[in-house]
N, C-alpha and C. Protein backbone atom coordinates (compact mmCIF):
# COMPACT_ATOMS: atom_id res chain seq x y z
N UNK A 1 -22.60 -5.44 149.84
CA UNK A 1 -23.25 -6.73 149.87
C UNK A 1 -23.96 -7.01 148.55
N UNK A 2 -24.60 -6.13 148.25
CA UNK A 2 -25.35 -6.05 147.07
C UNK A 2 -24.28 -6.63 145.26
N UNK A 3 -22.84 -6.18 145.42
CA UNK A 3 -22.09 -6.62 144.60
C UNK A 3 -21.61 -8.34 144.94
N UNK A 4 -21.12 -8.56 145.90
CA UNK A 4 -21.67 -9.81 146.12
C UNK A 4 -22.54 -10.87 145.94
N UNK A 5 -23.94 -10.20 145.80
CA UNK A 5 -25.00 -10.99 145.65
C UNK A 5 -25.03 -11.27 144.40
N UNK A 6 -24.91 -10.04 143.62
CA UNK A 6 -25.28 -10.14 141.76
C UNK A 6 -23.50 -10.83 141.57
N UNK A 7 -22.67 -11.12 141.95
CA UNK A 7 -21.90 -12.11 141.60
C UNK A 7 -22.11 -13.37 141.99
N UNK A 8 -22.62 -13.69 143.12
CA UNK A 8 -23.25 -15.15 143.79
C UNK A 8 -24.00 -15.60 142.39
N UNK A 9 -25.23 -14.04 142.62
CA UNK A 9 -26.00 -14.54 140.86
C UNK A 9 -25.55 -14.95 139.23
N UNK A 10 -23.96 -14.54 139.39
CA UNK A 10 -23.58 -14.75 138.16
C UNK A 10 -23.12 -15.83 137.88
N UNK A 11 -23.24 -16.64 139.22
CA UNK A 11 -22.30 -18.32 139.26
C UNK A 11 -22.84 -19.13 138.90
N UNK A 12 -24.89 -18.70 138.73
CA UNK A 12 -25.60 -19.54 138.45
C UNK A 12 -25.92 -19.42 137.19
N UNK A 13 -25.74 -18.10 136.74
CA UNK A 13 -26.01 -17.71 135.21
C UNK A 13 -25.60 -18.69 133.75
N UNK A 14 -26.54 -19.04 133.35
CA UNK A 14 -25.84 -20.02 131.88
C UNK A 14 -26.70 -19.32 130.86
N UNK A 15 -26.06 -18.80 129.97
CA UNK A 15 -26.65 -18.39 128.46
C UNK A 15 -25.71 -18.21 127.25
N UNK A 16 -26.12 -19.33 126.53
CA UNK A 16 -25.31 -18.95 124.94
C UNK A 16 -25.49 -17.45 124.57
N UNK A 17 -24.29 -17.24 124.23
CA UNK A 17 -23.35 -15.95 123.25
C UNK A 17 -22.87 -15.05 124.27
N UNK A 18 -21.93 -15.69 125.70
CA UNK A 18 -21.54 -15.19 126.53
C UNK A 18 -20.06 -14.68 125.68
N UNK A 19 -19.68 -15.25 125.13
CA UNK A 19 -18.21 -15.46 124.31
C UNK A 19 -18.48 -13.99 123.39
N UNK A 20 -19.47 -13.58 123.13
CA UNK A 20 -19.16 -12.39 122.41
C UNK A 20 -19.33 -10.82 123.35
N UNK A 21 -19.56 -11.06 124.47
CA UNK A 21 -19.55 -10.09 125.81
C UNK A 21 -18.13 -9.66 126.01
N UNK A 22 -18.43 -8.89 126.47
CA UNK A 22 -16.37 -8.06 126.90
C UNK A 22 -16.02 -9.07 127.51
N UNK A 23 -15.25 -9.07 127.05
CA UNK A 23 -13.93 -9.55 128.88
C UNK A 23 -12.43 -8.93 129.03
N UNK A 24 -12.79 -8.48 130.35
CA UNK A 24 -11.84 -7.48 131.23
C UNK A 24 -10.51 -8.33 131.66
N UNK A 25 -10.04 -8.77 130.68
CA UNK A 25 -8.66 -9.45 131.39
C UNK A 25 -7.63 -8.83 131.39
N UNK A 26 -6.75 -9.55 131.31
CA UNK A 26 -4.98 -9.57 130.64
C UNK A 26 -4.92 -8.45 129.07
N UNK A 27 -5.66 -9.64 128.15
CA UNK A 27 -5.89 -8.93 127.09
C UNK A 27 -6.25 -7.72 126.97
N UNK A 28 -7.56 -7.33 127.55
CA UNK A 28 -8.21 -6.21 127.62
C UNK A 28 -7.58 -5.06 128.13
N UNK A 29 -7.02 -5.54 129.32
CA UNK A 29 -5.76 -4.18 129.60
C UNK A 29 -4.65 -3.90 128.36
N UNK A 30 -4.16 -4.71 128.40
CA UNK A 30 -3.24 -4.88 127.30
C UNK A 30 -3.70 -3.84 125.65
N UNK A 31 -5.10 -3.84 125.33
CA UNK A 31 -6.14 -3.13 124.89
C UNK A 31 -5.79 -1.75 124.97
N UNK A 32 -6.00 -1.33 126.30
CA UNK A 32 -5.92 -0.12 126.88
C UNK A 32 -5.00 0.57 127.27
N UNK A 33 -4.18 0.08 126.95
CA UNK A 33 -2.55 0.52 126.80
C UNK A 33 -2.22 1.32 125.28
N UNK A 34 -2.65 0.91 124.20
CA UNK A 34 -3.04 0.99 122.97
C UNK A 34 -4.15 2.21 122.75
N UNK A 35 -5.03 1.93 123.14
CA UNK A 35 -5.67 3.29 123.32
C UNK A 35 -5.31 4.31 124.39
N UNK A 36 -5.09 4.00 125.41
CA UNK A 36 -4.20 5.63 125.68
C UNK A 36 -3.34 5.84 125.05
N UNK A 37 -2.54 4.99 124.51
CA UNK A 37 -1.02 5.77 123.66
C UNK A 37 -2.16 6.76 122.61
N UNK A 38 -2.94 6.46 122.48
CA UNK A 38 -3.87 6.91 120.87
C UNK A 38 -3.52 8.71 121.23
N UNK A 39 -4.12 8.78 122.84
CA UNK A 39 -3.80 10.45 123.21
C UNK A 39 -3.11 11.19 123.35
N UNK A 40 -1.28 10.36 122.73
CA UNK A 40 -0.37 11.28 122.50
C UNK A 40 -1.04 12.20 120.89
N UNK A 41 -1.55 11.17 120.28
CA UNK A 41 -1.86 11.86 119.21
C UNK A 41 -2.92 13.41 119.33
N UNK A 42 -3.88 12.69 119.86
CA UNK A 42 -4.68 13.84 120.32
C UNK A 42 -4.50 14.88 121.63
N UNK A 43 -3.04 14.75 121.52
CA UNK A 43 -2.36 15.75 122.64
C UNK A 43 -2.94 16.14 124.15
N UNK A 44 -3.84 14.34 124.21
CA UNK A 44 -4.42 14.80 125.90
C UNK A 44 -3.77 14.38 126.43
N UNK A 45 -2.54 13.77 126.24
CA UNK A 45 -1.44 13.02 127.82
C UNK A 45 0.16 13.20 126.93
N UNK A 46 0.68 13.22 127.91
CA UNK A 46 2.14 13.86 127.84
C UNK A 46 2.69 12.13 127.81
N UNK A 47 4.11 12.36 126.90
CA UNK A 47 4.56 10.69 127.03
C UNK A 47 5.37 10.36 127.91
N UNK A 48 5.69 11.24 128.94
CA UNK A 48 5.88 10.87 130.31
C UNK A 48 4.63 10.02 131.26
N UNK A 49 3.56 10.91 131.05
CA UNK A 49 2.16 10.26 131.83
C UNK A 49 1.69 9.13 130.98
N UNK A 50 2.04 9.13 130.03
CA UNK A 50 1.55 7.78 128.87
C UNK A 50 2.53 6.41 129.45
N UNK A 51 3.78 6.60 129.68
CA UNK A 51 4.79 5.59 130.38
C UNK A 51 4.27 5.46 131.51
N UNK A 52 3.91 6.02 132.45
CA UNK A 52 3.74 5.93 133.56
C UNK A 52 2.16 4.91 133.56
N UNK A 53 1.39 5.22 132.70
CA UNK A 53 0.32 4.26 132.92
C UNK A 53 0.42 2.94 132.12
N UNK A 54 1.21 2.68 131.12
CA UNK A 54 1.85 1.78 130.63
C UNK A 54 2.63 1.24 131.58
N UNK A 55 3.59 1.23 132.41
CA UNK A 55 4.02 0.61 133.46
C UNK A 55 3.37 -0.02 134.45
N UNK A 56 2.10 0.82 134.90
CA UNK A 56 1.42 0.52 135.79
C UNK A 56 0.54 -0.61 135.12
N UNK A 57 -0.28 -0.44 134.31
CA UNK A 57 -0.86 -1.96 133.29
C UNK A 57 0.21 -3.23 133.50
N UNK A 58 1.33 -2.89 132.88
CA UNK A 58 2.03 -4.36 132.85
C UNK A 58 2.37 -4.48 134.19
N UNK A 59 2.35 -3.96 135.22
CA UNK A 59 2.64 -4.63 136.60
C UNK A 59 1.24 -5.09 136.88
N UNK A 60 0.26 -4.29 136.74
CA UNK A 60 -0.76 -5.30 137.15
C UNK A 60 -1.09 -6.38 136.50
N UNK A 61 -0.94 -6.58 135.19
CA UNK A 61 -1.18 -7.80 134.19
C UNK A 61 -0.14 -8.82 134.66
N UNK A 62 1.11 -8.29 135.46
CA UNK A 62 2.34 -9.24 135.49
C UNK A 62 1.91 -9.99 136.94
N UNK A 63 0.62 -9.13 138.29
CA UNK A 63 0.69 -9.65 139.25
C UNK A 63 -0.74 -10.90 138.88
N UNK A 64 -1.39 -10.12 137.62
CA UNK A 64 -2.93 -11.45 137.49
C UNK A 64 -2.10 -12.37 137.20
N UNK A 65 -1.42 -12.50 135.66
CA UNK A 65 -0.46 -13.84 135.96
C UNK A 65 -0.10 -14.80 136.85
N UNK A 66 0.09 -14.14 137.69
CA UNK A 66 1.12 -14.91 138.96
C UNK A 66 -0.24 -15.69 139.40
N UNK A 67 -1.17 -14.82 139.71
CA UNK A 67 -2.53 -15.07 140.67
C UNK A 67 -3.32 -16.30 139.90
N UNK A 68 -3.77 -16.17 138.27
CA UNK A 68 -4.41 -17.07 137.87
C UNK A 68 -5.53 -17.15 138.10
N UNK A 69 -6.49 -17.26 136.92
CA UNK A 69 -7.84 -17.35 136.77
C UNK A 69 -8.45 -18.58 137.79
N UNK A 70 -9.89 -18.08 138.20
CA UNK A 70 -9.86 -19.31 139.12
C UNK A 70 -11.33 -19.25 139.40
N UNK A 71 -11.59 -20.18 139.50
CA UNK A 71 -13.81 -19.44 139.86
C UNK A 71 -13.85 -18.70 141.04
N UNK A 72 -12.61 -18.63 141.99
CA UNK A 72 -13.02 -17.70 142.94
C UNK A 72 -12.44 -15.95 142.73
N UNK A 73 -11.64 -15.90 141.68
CA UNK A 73 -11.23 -14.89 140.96
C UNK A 73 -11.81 -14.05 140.18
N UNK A 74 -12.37 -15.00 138.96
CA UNK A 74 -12.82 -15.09 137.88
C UNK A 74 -14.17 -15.01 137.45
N UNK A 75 -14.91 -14.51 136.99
CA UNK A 75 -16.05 -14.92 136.27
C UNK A 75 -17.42 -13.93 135.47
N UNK A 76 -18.56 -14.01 135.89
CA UNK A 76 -19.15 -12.71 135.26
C UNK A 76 -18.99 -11.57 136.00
N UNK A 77 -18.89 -10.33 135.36
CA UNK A 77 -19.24 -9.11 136.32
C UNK A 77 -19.97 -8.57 135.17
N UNK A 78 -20.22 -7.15 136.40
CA UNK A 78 -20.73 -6.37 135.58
C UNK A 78 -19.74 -5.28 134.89
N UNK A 79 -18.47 -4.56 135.20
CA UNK A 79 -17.96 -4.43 134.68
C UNK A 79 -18.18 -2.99 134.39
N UNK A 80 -19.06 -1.97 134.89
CA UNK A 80 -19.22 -0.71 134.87
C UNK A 80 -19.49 0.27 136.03
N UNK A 81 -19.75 -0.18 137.08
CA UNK A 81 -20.12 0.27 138.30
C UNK A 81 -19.57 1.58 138.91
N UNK A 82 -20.57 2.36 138.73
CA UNK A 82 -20.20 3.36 138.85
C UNK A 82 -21.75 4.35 139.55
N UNK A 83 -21.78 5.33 139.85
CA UNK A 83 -23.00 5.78 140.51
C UNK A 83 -24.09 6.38 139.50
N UNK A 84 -23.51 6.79 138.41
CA UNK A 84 -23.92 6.63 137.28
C UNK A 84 -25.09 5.72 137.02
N UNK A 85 -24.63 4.23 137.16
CA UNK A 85 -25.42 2.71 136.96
C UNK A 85 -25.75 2.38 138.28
N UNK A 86 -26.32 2.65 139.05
CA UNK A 86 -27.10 2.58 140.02
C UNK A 86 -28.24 3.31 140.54
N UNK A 87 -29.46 2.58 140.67
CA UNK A 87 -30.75 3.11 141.42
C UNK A 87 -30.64 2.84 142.68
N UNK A 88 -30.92 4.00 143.67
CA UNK A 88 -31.83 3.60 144.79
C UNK A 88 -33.12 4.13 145.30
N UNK A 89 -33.78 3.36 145.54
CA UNK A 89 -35.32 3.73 145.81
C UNK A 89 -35.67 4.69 146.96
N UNK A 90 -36.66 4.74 147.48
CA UNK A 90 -37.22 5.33 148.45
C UNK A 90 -36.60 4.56 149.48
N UNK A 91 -37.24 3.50 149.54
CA UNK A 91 -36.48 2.19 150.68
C UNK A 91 -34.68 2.32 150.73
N UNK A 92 -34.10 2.69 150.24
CA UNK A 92 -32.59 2.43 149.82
C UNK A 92 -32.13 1.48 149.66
N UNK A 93 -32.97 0.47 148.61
CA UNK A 93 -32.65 -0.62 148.11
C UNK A 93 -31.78 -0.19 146.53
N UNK A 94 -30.77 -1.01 146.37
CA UNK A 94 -30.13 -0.81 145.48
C UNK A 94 -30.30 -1.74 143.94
N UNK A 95 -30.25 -1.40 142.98
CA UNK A 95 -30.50 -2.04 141.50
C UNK A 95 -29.39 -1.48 140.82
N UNK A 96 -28.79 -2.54 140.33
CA UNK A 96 -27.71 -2.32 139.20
C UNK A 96 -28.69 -1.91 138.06
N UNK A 97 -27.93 -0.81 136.94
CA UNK A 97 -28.80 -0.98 135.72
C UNK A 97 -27.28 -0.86 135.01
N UNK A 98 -27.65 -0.55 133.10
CA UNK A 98 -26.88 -0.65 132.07
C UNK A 98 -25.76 -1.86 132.38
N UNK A 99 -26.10 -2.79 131.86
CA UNK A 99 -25.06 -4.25 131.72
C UNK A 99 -24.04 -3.99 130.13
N UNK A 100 -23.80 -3.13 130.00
CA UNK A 100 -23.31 -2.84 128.42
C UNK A 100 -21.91 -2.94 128.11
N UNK A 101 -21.18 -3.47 129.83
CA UNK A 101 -20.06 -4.26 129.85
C UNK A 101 -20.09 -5.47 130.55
N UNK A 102 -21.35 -6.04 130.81
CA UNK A 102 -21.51 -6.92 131.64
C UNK A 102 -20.63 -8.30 130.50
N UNK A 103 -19.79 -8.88 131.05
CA UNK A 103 -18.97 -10.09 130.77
C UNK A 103 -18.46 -10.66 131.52
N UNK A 104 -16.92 -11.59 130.89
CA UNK A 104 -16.00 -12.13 131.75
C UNK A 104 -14.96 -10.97 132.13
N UNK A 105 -14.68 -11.34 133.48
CA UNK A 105 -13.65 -10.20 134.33
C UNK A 105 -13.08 -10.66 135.60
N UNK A 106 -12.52 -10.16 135.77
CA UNK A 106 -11.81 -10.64 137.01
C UNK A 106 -13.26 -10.06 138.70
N UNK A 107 -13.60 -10.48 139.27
CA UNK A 107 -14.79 -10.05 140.19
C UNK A 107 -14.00 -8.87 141.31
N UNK A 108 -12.72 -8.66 141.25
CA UNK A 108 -12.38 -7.69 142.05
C UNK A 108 -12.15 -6.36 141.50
N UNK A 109 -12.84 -6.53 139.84
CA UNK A 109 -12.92 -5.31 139.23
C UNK A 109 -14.12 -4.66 139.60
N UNK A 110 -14.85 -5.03 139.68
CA UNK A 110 -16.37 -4.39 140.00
C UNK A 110 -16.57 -4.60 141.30
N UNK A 111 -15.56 -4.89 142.68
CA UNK A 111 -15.40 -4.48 143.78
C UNK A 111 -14.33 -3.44 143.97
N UNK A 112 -13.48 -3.28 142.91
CA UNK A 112 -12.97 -2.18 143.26
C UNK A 112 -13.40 -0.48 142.52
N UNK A 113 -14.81 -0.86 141.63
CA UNK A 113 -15.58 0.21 141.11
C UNK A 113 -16.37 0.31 142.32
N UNK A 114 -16.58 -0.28 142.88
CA UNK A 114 -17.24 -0.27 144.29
C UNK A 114 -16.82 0.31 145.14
N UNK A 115 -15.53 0.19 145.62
CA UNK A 115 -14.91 1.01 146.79
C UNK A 115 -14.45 2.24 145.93
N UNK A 116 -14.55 2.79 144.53
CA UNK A 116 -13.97 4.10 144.62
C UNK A 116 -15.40 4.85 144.56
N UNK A 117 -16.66 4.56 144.77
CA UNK A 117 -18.04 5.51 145.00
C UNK A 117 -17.71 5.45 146.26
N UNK A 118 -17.05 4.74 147.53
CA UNK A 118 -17.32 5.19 148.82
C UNK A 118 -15.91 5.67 149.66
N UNK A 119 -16.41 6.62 150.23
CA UNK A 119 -15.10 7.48 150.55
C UNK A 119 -14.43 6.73 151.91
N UNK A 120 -13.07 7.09 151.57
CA UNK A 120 -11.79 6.32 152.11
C UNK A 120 -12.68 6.03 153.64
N UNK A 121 -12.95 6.78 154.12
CA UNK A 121 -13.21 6.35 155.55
C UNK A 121 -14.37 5.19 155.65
N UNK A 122 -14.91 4.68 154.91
CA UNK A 122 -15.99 3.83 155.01
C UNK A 122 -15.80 2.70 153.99
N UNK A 123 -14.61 2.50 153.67
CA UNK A 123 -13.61 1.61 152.38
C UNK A 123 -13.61 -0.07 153.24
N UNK A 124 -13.96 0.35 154.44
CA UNK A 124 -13.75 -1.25 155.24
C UNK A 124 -14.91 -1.79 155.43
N UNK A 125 -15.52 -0.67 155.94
CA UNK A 125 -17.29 -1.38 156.01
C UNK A 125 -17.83 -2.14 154.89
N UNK A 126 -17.63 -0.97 153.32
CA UNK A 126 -17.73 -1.84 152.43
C UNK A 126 -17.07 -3.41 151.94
N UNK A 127 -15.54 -3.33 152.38
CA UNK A 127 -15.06 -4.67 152.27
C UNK A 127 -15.98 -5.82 152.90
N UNK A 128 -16.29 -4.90 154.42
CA UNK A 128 -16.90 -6.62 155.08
C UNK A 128 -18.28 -6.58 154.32
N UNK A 129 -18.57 -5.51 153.69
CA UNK A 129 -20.00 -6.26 153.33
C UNK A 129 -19.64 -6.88 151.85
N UNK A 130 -18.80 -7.14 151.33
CA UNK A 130 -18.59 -8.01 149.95
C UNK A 130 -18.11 -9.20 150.60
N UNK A 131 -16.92 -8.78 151.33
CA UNK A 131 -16.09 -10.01 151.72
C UNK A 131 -16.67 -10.93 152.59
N UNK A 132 -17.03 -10.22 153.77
CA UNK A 132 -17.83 -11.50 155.37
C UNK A 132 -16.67 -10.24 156.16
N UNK A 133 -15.58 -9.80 155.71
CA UNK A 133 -14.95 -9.42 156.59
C UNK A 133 -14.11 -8.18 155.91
N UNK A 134 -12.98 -7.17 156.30
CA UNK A 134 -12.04 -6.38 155.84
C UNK A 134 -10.98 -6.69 156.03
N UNK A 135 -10.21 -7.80 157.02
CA UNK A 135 -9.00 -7.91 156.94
C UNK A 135 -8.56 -8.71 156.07
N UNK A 136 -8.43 -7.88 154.37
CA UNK A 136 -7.71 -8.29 153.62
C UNK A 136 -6.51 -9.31 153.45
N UNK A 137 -6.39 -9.87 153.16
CA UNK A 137 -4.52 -10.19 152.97
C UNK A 137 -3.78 -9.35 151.97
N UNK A 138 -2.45 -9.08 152.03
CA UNK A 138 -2.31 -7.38 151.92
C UNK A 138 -1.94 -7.86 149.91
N UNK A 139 -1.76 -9.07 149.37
CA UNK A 139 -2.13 -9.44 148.04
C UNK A 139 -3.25 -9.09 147.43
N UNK A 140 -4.03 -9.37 148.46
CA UNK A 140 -5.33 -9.18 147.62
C UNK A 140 -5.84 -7.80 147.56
N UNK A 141 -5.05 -6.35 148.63
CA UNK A 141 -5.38 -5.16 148.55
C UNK A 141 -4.53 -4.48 147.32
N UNK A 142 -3.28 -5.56 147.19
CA UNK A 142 -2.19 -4.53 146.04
C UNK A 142 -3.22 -5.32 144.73
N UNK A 143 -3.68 -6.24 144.57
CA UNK A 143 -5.00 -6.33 143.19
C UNK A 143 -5.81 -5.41 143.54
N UNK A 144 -6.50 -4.98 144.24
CA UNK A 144 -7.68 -4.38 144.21
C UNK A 144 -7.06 -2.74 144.26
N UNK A 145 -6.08 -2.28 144.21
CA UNK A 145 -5.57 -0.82 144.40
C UNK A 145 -4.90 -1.05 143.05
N UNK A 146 -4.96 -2.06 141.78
CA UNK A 146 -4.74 -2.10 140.61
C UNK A 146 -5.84 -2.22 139.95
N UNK A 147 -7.22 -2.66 140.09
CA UNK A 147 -7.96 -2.49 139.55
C UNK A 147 -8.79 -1.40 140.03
N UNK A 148 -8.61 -0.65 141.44
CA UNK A 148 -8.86 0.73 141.21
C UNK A 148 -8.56 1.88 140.12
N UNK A 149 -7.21 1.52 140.07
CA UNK A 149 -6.72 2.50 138.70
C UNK A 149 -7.08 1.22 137.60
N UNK A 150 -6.97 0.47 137.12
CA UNK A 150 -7.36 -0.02 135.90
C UNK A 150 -9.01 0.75 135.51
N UNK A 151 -9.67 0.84 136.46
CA UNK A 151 -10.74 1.47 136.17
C UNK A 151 -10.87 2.72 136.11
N UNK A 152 -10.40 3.66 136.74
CA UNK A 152 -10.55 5.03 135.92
C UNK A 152 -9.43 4.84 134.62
N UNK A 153 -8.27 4.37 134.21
CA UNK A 153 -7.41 4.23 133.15
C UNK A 153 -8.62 4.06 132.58
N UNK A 154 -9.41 2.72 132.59
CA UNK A 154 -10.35 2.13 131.84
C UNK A 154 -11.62 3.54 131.12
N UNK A 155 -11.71 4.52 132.06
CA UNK A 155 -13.15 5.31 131.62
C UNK A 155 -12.09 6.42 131.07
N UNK A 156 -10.89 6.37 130.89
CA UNK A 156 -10.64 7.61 130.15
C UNK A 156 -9.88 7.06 128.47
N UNK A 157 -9.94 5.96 128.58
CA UNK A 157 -10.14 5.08 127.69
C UNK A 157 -11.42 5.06 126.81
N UNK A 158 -12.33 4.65 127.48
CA UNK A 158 -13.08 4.86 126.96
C UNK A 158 -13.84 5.87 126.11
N UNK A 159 -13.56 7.27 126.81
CA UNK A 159 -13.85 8.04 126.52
C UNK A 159 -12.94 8.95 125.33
N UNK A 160 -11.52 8.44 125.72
CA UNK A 160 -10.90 8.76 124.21
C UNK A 160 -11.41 9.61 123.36
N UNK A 161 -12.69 9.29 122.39
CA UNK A 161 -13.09 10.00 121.65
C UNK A 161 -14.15 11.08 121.86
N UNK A 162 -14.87 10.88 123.19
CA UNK A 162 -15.81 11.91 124.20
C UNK A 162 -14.93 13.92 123.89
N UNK A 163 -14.59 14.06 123.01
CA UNK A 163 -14.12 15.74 122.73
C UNK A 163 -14.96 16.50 124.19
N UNK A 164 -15.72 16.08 124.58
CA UNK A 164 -16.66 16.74 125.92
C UNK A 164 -15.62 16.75 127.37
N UNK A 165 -14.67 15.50 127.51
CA UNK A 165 -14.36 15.42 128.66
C UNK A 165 -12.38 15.13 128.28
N UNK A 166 -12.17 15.76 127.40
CA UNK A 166 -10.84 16.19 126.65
C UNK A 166 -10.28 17.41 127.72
N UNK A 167 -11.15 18.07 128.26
CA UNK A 167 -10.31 19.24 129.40
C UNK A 167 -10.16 18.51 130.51
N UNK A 168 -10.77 17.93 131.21
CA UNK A 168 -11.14 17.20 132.49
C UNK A 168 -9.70 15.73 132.17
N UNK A 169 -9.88 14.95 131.09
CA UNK A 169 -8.65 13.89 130.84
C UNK A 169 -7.31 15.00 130.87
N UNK A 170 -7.17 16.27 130.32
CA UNK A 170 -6.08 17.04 130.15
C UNK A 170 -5.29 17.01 131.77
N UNK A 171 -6.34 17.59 132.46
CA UNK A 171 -6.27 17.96 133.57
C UNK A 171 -6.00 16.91 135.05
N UNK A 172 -6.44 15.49 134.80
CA UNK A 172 -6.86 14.84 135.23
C UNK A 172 -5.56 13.45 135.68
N UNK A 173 -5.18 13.47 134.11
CA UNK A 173 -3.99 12.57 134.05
C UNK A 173 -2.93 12.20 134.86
N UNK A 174 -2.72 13.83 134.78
CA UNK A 174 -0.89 13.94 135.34
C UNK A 174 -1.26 13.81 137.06
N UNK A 175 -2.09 14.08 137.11
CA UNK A 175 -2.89 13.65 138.99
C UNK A 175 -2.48 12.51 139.56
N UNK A 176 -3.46 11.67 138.44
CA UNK A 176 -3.51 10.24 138.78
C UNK A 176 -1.76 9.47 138.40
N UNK A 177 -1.47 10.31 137.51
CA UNK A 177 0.02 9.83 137.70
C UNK A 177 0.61 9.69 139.06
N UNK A 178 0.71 11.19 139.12
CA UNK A 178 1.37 11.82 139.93
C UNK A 178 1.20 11.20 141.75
N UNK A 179 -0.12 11.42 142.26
CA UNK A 179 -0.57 10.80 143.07
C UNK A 179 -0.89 9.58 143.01
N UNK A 180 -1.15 8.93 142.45
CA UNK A 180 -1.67 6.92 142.52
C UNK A 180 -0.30 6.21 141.77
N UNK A 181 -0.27 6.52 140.42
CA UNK A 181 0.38 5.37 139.55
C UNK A 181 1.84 5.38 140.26
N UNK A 182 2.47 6.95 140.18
CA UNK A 182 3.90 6.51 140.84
C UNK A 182 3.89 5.82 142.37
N UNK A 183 3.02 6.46 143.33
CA UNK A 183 3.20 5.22 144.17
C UNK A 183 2.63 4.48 144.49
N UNK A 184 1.94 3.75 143.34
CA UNK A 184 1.32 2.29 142.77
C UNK A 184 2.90 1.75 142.67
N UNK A 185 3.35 1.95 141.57
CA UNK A 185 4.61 1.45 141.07
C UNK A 185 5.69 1.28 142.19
N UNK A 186 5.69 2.10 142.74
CA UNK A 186 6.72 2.48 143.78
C UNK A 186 6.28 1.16 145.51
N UNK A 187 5.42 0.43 145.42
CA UNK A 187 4.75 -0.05 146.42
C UNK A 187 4.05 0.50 147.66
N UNK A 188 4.14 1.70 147.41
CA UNK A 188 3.01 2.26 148.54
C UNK A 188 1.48 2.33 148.42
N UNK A 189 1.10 2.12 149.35
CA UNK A 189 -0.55 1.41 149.87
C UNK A 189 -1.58 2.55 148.97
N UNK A 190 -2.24 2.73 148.43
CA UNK A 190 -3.00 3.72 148.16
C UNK A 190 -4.92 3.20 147.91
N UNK A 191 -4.92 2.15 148.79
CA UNK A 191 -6.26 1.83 148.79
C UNK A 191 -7.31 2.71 149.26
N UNK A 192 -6.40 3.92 150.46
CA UNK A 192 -7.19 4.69 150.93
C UNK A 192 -7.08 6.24 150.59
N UNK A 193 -6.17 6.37 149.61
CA UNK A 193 -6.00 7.41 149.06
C UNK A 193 -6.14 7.86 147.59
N UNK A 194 -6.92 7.32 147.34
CA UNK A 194 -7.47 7.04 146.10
C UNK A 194 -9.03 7.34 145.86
C-alpha cells in the first residue's frame, strides 16, 4: 500500500529539473544491455548468459512498446526499492529513503522491486495492497515478471564495477539464466518463482 501511496504522491509532484533525473524506460534498458555485454570483458558472464539476458531485454522492451506510455503506466518512481532503502519503526510504519534513482519509469518497476522483498507465498496480499485487488490480468503479470528481472539485471548492472560483488555476479548469473530468463523467454509464469 505504502508503494501506492508515494506514487498517488508522485501524480501531484511538480518541480523543475525533473528532465535531468533517470528514467527507467525503453532506452534505459536498452542501456543495460550495453553494460552487461561490458562483463564479457571482465569475464563475469559467459556469452551464452550475456544472449540470454539480451533476449530477455528486447522482449520486454518489445512488450512496453506494444503497451505504451500512459499516466496510468507511466510516471515518477522511485526506482530503487529494495530493503536496503527502507525504514521501519517501532510502530511498523514504513519510510522510503535514498531517492538517488528517483525519476521517470514505468510504476510497475518499483512494484515489482516490491514483490521480490516478499516471499512467493505472500506475492498476492501484496498485489491487493498496491492494486485494490490480485487478480491480475495475466498481461499485466508477464510486465511485472519482466520488470522483476529487469531489476536484478538492473543491480548487477549497476554494480559492474563493485570488484566486491564480482564472485556473487560470477555465481549468480547463470541461475537467473538458467531458472527465470529461459523460462521468461520460453512463456512460463515465474511471478512466483522468482
Amino acid at each position: 500500500m505504502q508503494i501506492a501511496v508515494l506514487h498517488s504522491f508522485f501524480t501531484q509532484y511538480r518541480h523543475d529539473g525533473l528532465e535531468k533525473r533517470p528514467s527507467q524506460g525503453i532506452d534505459y534498458n536498452e542501456q543495460m544491455i550495453k553494460v552487461i555485454k561490458g562483463g564479457l570483458e571482465l569475464e563475469l558472464f559467459t556469452p551464452a548468459d550475456v544472449s540470454i539476458i539480451e533476449k530477455t531485454i528486447k522482449l520486454i522492451n518489445s512488450r512496453l512498446e506494444v503497451k505504451r506510455n500512459s499516466t496510468d503506466t507511466w510516471g515518477l518512481i522511485h526506482g530503487d526499492l529494495g530493503m536496503g532503502n527502507i525504514i521501519i519503526n517501532a510502530k511498523g510504519e514504513i519510510s522510503f529513503i535514498d531517492f538517488g534513482f528517483f525519476g521517470s519509469g514505468y510504476y510497475l518497476l518499483d512494484v515489482a522491486m516490491g514483490a521480490l522483498m516478499i516471499p512467493a507465498e505472500h506475492r498476492d496480499i501484496f498485489l491487493k495492497g498496491y492494486f485494490g485487488h490480485h487478480d491480475l490480468h495475466t498481461d499485466d503479470i508477464v510486465l511485472l515478471e519482466g520488470f522483476m528481472l529487469m531489476a536484478i539485471i538492473g543491480f548487477y548492472a549497476f554494480q559492474m564495477e563493485n570488484e566486491s560483488v564480482h564472485a556473487l555476479m560470477r555465481e549468480r548469473m547463470p541461475q537467473l539464466c538458467a531458472k527465470h530468463c529461459r523460462p521468461f523467454l520460453s512463456g512460463e509464469r515465474i511471478f512466483y518463482n522468482i
